[in-house]
Each structure stands twice: as structure tokens, then as C-alpha cells.
PDB file of N, CA and C in Angstrom:
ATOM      1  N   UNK A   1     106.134  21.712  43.480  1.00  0.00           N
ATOM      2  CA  UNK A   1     106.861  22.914  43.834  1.00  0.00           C
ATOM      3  C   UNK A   1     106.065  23.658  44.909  1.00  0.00           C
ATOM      4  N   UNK A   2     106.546  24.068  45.947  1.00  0.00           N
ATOM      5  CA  UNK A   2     106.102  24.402  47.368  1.00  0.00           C
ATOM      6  C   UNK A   2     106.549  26.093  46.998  1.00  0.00           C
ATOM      7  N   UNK A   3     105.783  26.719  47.233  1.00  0.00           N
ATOM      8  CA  UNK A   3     106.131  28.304  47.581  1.00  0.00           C
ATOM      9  C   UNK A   3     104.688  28.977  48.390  1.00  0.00           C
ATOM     10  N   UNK A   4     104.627  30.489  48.366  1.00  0.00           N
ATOM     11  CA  UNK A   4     104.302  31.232  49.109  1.00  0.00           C
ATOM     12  C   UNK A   4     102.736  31.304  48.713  1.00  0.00           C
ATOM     13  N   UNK A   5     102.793  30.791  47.639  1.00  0.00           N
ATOM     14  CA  UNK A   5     101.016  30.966  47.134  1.00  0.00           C
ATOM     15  C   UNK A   5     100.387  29.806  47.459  1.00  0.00           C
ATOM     16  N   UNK A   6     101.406  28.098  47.031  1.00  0.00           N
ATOM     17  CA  UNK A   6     100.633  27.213  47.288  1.00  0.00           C
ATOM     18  C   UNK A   6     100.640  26.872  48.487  1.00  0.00           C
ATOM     19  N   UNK A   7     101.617  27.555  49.824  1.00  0.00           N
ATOM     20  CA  UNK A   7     100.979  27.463  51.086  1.00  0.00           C
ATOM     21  C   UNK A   7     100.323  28.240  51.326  1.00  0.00           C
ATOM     22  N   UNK A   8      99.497  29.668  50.769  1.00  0.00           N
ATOM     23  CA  UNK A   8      98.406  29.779  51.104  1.00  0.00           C
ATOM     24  C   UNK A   8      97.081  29.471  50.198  1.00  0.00           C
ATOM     25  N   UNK A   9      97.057  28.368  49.596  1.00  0.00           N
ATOM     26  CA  UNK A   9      96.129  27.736  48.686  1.00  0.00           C
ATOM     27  C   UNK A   9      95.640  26.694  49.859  1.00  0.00           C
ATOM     28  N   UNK A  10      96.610  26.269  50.591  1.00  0.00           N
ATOM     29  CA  UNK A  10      96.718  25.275  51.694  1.00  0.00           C
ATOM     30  C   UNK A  10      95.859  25.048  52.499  1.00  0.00           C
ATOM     31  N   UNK A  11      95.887  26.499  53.050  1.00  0.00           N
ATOM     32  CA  UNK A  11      95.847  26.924  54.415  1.00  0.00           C
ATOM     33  C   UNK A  11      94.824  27.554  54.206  1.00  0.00           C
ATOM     34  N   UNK A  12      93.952  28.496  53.161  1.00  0.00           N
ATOM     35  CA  UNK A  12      92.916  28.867  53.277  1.00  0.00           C
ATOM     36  C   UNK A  12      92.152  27.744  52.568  1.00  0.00           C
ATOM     37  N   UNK A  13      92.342  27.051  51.422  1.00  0.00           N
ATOM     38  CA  UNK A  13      90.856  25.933  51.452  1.00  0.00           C
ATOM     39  C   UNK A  13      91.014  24.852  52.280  1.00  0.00           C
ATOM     40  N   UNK A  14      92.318  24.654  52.665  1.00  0.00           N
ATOM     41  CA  UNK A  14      92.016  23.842  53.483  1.00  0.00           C
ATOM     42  C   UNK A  14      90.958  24.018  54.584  1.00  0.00           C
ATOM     43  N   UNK A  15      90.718  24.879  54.688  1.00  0.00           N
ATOM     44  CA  UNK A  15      89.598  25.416  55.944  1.00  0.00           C
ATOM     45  C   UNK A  15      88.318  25.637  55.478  1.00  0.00           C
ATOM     46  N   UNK A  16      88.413  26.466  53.723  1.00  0.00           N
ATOM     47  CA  UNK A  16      87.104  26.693  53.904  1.00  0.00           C
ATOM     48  C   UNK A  16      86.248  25.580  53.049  1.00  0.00           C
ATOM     49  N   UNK A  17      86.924  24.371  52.394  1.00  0.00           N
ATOM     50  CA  UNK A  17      86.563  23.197  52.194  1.00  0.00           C
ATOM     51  C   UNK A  17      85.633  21.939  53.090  1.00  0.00           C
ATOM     52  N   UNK A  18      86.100  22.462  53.964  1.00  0.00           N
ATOM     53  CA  UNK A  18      85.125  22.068  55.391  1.00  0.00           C
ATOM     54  C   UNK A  18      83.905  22.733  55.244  1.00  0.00           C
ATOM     55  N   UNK A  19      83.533  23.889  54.919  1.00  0.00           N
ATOM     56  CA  UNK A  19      82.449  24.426  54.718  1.00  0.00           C
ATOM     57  C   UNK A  19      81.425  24.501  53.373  1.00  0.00           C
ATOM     58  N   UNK A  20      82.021  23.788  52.292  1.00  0.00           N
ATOM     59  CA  UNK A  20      81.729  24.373  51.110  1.00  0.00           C
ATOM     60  C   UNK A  20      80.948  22.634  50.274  1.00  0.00           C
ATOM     61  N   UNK A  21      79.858  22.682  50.172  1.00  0.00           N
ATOM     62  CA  UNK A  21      78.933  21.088  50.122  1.00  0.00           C
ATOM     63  C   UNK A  21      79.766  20.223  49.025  1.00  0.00           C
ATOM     64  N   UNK A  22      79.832  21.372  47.606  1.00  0.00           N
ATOM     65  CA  UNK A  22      80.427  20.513  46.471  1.00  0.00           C
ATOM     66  C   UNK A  22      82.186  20.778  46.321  1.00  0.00           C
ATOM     67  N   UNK A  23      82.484  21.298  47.046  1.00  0.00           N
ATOM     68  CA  UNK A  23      84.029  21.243  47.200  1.00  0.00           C
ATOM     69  C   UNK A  23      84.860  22.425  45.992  1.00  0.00           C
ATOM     70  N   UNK A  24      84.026  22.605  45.166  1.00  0.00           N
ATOM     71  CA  UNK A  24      84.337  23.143  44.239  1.00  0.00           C
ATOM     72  C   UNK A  24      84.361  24.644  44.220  1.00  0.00           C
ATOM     73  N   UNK A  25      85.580  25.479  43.394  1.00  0.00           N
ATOM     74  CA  UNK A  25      86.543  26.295  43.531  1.00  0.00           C
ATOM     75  C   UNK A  25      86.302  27.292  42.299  1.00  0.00           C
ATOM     76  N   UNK A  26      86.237  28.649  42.286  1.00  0.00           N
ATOM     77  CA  UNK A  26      86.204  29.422  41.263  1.00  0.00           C
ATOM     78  C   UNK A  26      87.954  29.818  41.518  1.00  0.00           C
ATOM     79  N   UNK A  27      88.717  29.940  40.382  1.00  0.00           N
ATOM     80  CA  UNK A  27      89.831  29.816  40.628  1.00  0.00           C
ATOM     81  C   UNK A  27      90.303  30.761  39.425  1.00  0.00           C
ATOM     82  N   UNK A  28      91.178  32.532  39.596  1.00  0.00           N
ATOM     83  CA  UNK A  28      91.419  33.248  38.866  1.00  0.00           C
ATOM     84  C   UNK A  28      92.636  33.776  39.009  1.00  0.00           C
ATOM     85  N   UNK A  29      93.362  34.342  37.938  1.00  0.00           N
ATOM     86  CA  UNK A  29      94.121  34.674  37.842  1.00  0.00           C
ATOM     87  C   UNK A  29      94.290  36.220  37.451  1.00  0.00           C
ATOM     88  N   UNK A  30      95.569  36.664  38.088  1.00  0.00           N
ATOM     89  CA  UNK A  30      95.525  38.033  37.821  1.00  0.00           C
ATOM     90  C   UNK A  30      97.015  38.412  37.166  1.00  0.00           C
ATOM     91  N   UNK A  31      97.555  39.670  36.723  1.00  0.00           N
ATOM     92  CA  UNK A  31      99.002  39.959  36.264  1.00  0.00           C
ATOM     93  C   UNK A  31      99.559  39.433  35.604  1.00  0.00           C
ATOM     94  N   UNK A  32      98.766  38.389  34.208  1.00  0.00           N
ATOM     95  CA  UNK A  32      99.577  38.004  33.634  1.00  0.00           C
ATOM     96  C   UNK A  32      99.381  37.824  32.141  1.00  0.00           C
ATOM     97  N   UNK A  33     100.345  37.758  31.384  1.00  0.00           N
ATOM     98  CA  UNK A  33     100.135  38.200  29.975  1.00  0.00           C
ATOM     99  C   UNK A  33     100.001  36.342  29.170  1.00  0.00           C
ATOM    100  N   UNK A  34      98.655  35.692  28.859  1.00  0.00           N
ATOM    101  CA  UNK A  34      97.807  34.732  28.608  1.00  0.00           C
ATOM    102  C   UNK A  34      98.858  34.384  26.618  1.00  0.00           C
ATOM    103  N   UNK A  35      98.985  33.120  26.664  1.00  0.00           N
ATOM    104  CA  UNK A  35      99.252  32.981  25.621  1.00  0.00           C
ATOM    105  C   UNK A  35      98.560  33.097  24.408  1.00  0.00           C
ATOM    106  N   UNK A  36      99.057  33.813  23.566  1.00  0.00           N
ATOM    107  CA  UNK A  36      98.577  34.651  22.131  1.00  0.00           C
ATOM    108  C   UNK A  36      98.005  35.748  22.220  1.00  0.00           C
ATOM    109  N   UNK A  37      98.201  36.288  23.730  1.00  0.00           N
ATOM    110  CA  UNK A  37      97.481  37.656  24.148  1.00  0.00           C
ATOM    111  C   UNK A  37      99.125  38.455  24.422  1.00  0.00           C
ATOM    112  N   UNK A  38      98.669  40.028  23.894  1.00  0.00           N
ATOM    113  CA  UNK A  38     100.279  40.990  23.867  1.00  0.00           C
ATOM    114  C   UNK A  38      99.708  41.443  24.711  1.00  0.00           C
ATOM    115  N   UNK A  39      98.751  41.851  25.985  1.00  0.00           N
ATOM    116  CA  UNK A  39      98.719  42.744  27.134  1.00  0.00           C
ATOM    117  C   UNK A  39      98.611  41.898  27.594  1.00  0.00           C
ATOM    118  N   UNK A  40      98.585  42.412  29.582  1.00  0.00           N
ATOM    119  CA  UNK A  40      98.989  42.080  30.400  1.00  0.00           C
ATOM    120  C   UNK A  40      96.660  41.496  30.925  1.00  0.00           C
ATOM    121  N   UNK A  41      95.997  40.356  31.593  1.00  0.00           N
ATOM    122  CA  UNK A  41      95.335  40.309  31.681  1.00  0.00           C
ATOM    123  C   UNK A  41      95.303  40.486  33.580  1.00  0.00           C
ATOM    124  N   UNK A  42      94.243  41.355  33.741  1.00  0.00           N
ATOM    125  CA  UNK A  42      94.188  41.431  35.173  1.00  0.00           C
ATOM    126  C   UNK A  42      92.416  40.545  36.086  1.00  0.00           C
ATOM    127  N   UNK A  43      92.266  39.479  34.906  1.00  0.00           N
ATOM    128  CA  UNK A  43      91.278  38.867  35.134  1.00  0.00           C
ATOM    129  C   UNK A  43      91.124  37.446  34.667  1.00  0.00           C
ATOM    130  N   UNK A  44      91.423  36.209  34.568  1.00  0.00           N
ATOM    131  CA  UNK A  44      91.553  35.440  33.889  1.00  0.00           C
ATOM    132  C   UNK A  44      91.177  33.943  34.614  1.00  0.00           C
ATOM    133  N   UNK A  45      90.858  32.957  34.084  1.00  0.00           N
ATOM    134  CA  UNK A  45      90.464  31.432  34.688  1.00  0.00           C
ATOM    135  C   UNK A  45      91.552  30.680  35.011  1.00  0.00           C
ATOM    136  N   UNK A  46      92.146  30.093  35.938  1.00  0.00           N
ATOM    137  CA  UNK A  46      93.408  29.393  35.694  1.00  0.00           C
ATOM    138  C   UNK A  46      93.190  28.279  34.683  1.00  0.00           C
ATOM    139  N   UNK A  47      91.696  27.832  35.199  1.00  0.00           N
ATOM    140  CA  UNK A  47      91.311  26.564  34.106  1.00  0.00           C
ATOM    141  C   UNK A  47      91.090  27.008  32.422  1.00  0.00           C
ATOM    142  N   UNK A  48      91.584  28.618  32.218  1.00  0.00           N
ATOM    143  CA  UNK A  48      91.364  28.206  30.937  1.00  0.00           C
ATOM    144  C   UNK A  48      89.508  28.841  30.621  1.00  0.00           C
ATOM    145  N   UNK A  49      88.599  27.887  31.540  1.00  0.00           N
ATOM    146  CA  UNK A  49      87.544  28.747  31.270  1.00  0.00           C
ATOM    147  C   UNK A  49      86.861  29.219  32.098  1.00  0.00           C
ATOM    148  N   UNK A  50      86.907  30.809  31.291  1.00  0.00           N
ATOM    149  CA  UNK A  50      86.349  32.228  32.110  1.00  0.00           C
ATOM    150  C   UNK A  50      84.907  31.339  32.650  1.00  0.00           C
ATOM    151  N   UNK A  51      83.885  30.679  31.712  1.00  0.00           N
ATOM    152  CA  UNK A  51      82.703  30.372  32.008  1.00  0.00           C
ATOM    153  C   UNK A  51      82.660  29.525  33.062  1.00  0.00           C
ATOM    154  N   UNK A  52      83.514  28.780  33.356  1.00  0.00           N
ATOM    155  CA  UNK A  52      83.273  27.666  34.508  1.00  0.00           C
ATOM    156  C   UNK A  52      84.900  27.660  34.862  1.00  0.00           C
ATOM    157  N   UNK A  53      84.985  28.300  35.814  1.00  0.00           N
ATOM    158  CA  UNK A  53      86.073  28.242  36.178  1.00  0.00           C
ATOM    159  C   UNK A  53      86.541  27.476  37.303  1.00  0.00           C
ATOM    160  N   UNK A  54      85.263  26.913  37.956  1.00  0.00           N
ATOM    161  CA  UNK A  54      85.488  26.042  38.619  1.00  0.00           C
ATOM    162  C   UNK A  54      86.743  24.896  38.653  1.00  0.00           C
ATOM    163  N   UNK A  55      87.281  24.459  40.313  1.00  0.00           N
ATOM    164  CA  UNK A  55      87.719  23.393  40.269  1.00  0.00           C
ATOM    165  C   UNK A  55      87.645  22.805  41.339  1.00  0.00           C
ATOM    166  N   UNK A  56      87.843  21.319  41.582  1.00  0.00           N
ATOM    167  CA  UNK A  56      87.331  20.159  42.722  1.00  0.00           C
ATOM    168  C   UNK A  56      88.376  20.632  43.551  1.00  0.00           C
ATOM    169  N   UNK A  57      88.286  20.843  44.830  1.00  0.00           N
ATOM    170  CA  UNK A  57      88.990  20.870  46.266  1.00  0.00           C
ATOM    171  C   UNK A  57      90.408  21.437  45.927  1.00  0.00           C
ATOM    172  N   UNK A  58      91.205  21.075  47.019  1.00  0.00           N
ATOM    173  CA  UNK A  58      92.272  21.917  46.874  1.00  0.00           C
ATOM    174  C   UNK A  58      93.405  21.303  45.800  1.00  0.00           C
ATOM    175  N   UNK A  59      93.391  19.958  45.878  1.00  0.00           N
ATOM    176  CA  UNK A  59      93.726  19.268  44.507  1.00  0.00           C
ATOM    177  C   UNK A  59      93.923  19.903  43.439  1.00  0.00           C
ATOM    178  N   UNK A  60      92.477  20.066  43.226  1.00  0.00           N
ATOM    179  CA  UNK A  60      91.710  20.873  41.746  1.00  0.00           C
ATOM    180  C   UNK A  60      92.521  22.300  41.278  1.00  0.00           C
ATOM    181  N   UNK A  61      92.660  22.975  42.555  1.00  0.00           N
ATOM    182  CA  UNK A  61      93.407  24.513  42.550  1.00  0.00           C
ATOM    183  C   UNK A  61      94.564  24.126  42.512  1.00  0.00           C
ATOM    184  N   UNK A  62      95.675  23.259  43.275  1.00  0.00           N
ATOM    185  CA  UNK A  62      96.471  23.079  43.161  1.00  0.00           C
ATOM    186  C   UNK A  62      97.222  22.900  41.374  1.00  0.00           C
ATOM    187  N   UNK A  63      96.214  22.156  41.391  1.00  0.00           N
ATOM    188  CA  UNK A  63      96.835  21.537  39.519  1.00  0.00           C
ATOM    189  C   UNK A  63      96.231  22.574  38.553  1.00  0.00           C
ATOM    190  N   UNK A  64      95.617  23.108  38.847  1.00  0.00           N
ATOM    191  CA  UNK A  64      95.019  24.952  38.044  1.00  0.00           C
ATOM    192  C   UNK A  64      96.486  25.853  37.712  1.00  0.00           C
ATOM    193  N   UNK A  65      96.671  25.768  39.199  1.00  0.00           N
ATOM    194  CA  UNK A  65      97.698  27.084  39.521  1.00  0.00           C
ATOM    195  C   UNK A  65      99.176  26.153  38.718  1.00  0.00           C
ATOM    196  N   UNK A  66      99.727  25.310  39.187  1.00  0.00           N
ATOM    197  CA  UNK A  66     100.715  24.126  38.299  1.00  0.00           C
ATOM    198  C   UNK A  66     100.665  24.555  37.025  1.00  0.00           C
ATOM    199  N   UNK A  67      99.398  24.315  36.461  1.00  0.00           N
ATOM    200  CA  UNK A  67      99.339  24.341  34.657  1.00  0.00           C
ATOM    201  C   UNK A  67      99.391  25.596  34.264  1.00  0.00           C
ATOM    202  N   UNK A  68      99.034  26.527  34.954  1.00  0.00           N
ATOM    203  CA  UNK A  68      98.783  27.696  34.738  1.00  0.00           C
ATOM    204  C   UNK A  68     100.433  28.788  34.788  1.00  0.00           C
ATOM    205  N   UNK A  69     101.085  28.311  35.579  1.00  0.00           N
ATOM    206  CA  UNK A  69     102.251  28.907  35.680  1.00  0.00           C
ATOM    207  C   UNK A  69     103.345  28.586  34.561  1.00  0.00           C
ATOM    208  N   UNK A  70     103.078  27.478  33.758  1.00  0.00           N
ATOM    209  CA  UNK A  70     103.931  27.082  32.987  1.00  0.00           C
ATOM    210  C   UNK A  70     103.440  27.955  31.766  1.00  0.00           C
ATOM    211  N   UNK A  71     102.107  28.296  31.556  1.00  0.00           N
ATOM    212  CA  UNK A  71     101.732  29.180  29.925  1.00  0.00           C
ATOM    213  C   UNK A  71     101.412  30.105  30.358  1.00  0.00           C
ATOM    214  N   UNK A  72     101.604  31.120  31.722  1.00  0.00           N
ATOM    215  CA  UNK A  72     101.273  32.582  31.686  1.00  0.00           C
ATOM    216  C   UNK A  72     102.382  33.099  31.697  1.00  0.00           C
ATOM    217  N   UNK A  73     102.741  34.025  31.241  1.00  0.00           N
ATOM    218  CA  UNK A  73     104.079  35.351  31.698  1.00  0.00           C
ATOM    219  C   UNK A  73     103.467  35.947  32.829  1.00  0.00           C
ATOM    220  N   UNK A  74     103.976  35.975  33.964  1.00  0.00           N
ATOM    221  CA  UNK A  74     103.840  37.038  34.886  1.00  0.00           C
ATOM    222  C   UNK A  74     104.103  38.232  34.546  1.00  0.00           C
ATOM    223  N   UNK A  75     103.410  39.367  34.903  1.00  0.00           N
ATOM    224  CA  UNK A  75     103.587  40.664  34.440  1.00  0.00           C
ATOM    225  C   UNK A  75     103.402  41.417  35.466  1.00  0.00           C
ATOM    226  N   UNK A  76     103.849  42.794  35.875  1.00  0.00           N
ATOM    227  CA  UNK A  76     103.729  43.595  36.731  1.00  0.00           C
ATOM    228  C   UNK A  76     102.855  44.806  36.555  1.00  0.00           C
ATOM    229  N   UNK A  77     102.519  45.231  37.575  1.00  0.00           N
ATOM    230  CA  UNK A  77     101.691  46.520  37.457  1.00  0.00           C
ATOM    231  C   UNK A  77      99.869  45.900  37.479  1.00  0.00           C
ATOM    232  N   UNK A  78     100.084  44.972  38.244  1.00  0.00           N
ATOM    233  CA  UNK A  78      98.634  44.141  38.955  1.00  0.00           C
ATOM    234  C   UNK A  78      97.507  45.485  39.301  1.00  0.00           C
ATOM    235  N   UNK A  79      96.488  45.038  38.650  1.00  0.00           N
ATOM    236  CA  UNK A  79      95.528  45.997  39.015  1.00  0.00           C
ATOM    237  C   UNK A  79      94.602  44.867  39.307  1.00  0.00           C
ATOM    238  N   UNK A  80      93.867  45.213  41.099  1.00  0.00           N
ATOM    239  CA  UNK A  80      93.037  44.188  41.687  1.00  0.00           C
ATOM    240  C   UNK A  80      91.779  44.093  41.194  1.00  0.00           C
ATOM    241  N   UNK A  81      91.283  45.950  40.820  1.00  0.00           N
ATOM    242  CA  UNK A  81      90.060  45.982  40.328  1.00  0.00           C
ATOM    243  C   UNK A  81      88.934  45.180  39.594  1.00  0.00           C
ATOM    244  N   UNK A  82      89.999  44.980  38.425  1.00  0.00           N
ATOM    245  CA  UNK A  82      89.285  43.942  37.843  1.00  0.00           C
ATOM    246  C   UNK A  82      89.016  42.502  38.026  1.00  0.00           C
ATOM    247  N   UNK A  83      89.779  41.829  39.199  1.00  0.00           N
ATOM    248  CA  UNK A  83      89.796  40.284  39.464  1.00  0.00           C
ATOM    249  C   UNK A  83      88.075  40.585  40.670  1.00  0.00           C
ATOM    250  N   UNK A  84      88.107  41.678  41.447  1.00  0.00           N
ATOM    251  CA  UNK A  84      87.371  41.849  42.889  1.00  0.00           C
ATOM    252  C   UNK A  84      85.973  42.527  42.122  1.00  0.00           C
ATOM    253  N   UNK A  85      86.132  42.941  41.013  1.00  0.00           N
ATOM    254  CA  UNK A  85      84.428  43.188  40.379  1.00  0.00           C
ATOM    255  C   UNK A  85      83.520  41.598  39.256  1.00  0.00           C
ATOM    256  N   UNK A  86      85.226  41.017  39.061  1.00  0.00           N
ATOM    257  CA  UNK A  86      84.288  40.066  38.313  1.00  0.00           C
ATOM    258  C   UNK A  86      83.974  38.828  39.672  1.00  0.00           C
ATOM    259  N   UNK A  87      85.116  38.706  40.602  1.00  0.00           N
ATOM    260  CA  UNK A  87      84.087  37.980  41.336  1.00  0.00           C
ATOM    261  C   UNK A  87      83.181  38.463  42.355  1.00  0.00           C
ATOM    262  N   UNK A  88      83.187  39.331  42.469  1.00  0.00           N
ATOM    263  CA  UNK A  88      82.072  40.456  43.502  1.00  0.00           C
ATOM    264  C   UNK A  88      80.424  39.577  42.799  1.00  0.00           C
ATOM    265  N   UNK A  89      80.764  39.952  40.844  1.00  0.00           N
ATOM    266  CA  UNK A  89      79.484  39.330  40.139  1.00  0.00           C
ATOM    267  C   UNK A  89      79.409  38.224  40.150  1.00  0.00           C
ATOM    268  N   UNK A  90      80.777  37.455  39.906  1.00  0.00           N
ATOM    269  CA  UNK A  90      79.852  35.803  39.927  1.00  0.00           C
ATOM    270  C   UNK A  90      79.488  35.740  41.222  1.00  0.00           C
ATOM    271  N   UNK A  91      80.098  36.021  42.508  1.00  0.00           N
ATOM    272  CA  UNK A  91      79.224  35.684  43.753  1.00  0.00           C
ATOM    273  C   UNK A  91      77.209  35.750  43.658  1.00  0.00           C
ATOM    274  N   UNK A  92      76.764  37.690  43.026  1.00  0.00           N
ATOM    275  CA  UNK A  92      75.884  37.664  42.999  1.00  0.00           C
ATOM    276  C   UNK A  92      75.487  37.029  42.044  1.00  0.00           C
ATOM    277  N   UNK A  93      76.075  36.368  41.381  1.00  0.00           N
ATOM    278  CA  UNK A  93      74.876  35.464  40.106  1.00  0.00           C
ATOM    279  C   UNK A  93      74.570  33.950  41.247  1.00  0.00           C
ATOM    280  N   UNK A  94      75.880  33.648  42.432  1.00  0.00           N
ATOM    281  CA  UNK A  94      75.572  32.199  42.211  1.00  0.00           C
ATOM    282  C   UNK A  94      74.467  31.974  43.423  1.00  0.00           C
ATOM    283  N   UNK A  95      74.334  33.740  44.142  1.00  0.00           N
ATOM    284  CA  UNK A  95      73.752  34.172  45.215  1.00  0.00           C
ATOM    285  C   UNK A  95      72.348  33.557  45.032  1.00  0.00           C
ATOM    286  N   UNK A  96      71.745  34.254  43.835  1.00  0.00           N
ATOM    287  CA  UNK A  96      71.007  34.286  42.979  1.00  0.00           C
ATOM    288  C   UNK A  96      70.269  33.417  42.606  1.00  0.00           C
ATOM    289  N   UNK A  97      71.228  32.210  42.243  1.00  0.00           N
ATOM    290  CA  UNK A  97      70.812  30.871  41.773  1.00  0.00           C
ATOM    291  C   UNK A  97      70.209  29.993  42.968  1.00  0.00           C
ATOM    292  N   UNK A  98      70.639  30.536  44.533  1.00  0.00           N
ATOM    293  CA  UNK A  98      70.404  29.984  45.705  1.00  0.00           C
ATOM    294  C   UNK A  98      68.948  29.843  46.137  1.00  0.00           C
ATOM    295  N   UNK A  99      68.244  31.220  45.538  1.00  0.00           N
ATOM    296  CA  UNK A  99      67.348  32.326  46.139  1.00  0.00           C
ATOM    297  C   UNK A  99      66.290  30.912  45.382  1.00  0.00           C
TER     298      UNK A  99
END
């Protein structure tokens, strides 16, 4: 299924996959209400796990976002805050791990 997100899943790793050694993808989700959860989550793994949320190339995201659309409810009233502070931190943890 082709729409507006997975052409820009496309179009931005496709590019920054060229740059990135292990190919691999922190991949999150926002606005949506997680099965066996009654609120709406504005932070979440597509893979399922918060801890390694990683996934292989654009493949990897591709089939994240796929599986992921079939067991989330979309929900409205998206608050960014929380998706742009938790990865603001994993950036500095993986910053970190570089050093």
C-alpha cells in the first residue's frame, strides 16, 4: 500500500541510508491508541520495542510501519513533544556511546 508517509519513508532514507554505516533505523510512532492501552500514546516503537527500536534499511521501516498500522488506532490530537524529547535522548545516549 503506497501513500503519503511511505513515500516519504522513501525519499528521506532513501538518502540518508547512503550515509548511515549499519543501515539501521530508530523507528517511532506517534497519535495512536496501542493495543490493550485506553489512551492515546504520543511516543511509541513501531517494532513493538521501546528498547531497541531499531530497524534494517528502508525495508526494515517499511514492514514496521505495515505491521504497525494494522494494531494501532490512529487517534487525534498528536502532541509532538513527546516523540522530539525521547528522541532528542536516544540521539544523546547513542552520541555518547560514540565518544
Amino acid at each position: 500500500m503506497r501513500n503519503g508517509y511511505t513515500d516519504a519513508i522513501h525519499a528521506c532514507l532513501g538518502i540518508l541510508e547512503n550515509y548511515d554505516a549499519d543501515k539501521q533505523f530508530p523507528v517511532y510512532g506517534f497519535g495512536g491508541k496501542l493495543p490493550g492501552q485506553g489512551a492515546a500514546s504520543h511516543c511509541f516503537a513501531l517494532n513493538g520495542d521501546i528498547f531497541n527500536p531499531e530497524m534494517a534499511g528502508v525495508d526494515g521501516v517499511l514492514r514496521a510501519y505495515y505491521e504497525s498500522i494494522k494494531k494501532v488506532q490512529l487517534y487525534g490530537g498528536t502532541q509532538f513533544s513527546s516523540i522530539l524529547s525521547y528522541a532528542n535522548g536516544f540521539a544523546g545516549l547513542n552520541a555518547m556511546e560514540m565518544t
